[in-house]
Protein backbone atom coordinates (compact mmCIF):
# COMPACT_ATOMS: atom_id res chain seq x y z
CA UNK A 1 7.11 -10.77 -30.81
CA UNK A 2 5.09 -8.17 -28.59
CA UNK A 3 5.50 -11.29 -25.03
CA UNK A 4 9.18 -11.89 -26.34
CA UNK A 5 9.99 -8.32 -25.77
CA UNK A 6 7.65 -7.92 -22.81
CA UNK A 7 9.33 -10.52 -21.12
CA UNK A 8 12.53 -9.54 -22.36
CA UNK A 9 11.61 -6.39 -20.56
CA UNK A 10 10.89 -7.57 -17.60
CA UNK A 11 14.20 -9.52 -17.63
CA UNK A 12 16.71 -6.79 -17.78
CA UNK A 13 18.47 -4.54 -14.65
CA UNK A 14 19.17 -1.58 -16.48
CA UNK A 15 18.30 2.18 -16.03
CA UNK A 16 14.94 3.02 -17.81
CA UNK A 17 16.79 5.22 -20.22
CA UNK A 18 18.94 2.17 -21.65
CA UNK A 19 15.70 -0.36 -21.34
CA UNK A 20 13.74 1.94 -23.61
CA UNK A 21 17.24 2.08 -26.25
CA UNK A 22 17.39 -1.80 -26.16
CA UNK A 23 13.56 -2.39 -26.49
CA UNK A 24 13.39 0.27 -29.36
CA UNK A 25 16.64 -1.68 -30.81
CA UNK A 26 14.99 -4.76 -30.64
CA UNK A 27 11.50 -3.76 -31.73
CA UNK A 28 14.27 -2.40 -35.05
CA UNK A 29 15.59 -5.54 -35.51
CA UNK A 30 12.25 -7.44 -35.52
CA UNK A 31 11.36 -4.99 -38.05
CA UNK A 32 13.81 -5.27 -39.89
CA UNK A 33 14.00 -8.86 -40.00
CA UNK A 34 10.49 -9.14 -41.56
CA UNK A 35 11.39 -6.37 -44.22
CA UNK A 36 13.98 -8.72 -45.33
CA UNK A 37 11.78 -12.22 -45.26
CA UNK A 38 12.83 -13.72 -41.86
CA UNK A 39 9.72 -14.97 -40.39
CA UNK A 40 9.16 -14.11 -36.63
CA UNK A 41 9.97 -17.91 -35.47
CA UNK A 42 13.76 -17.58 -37.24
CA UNK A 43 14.06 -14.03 -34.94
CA UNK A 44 12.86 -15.76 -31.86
CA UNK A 45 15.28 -18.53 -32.67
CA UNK A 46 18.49 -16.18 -33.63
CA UNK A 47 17.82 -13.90 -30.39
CA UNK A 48 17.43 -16.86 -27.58
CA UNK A 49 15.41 -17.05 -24.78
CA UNK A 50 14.29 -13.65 -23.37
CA UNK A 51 16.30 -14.36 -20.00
CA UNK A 52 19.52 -14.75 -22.06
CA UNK A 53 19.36 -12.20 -24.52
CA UNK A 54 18.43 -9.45 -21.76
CA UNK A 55 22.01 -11.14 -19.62
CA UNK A 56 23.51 -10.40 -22.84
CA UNK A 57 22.55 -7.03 -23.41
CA UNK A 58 23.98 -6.46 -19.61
CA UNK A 59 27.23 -7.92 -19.99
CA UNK A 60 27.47 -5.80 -22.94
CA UNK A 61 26.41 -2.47 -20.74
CA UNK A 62 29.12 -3.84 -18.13
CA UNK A 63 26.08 -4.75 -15.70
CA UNK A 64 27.00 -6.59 -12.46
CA UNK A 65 23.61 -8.17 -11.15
CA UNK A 66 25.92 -10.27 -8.08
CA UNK A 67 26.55 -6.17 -7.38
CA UNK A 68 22.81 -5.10 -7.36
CA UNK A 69 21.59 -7.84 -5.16
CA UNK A 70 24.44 -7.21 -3.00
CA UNK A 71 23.05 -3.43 -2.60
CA UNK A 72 19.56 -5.19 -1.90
CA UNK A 73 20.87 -7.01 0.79
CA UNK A 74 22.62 -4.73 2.63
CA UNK A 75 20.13 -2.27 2.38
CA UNK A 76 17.60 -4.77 3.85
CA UNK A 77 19.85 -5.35 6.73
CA UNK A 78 20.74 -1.47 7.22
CA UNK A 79 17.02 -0.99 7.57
CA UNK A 80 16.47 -3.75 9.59
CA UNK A 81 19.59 -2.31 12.44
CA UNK A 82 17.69 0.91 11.99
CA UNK A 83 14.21 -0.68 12.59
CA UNK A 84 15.90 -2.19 16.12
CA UNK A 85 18.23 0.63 16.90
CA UNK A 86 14.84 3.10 16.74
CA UNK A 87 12.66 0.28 19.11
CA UNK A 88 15.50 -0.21 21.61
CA UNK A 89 15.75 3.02 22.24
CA UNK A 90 12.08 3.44 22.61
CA UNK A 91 12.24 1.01 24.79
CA UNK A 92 14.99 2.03 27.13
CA UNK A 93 13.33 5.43 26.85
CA UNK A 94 9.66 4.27 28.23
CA UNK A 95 11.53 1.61 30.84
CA UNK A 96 13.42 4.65 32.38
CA UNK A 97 10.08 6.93 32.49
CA UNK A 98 8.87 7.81 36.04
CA UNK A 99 5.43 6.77 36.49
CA UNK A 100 2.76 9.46 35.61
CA UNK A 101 1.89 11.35 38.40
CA UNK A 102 5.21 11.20 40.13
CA UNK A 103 7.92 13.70 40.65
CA UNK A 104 11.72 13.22 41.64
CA UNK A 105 12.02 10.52 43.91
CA UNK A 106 8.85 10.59 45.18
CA UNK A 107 6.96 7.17 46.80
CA UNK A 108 3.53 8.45 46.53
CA UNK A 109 1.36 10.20 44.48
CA UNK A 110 1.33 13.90 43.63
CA UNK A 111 -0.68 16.35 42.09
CA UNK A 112 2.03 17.89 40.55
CA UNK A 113 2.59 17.87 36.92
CA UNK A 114 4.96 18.75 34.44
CA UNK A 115 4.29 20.28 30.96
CA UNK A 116 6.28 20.15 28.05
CA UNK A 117 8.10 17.29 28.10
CA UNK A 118 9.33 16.54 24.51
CA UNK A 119 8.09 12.59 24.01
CA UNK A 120 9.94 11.07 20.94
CA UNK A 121 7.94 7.75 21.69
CA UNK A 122 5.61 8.22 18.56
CA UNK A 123 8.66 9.53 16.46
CA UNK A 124 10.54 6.45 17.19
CA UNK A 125 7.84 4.08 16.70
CA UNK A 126 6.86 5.52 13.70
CA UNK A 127 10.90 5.68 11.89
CA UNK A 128 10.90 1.92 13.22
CA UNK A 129 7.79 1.05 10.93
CA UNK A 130 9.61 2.95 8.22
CA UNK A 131 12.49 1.13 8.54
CA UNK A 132 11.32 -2.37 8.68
CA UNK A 133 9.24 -1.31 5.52
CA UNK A 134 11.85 -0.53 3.44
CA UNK A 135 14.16 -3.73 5.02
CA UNK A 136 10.95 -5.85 3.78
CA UNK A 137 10.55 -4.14 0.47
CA UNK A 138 14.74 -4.31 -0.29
CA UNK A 139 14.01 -7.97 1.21
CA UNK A 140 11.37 -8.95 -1.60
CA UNK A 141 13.53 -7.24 -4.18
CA UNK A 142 16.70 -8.87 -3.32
CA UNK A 143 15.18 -12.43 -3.55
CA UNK A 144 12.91 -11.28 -6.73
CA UNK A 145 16.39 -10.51 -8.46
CA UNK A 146 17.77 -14.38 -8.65
């Protein structure tokens, strides 16, 4: 009883709130069940394989998991655009940079240097490493969810 429900668990795409209501339900009708001399093998055998009872439960909670991985995916690929969006422009920020020590149009070296400079380089890399994070994590969860 205690695996059928753990995997049963484990099965459903529901909101913790209505998880908890269907694993109290079916913890009930286990319960219940034995009160009135069904053994735990006639249960297992009425309810189905944990897989299709918790697709059950969703279709009656109007579920859509096609819709959920859907949100996966995109998400993945949003983050992933964001990921490369952040590192081009890193890129086409540092490949337009003077070289250190020079000023204007200047062909030689100066001692001249400017302070202040705002340099989102660090910013950038670090929202790219953010974003391919999350695009990796969405990733996992969208092929988890088959």
């Amino acid at each position: 009883m205690r695996e059928y429900i753990k995997q049963v668990k484990r099965a459903l795409r529901v909101s913790r709130a209505q998880k908890r209501e269907i694993i109290r339900d079916l913890t009930e009708a286990f319960a219940s069940a034995r009160e009135h001399g069904e053994t735990e093998a006639q249960v297992l055998e009425r309810l189905g394989a944990p897989e299709a009872f918790a697709r059950s439960m969703e279709e009656q909670l109007g579920v859509d998991r096609n819709r959920q991985r859907r949100k996966l995916l995109a998400g993945a690929v949003f983050m992933t655009v964001c990921a490369a969006a952040c590192l081009g422009i890193h890129a086409a920020v540092r490949s337009g940079s003077a070289p250190a020590n020079a000023i204007g149009g200047a062909d030689a070296m100066t001692s001249i240097q400017i302070g202040g400079a705002l340099d989102l380089s660090r910013a950038l890399s670090l929202l790219a490493a953010v974003a391919l994070a999350l695009a990796v994590a969405l990733g996992v969860a969208y092929l988890r969810r088959r």
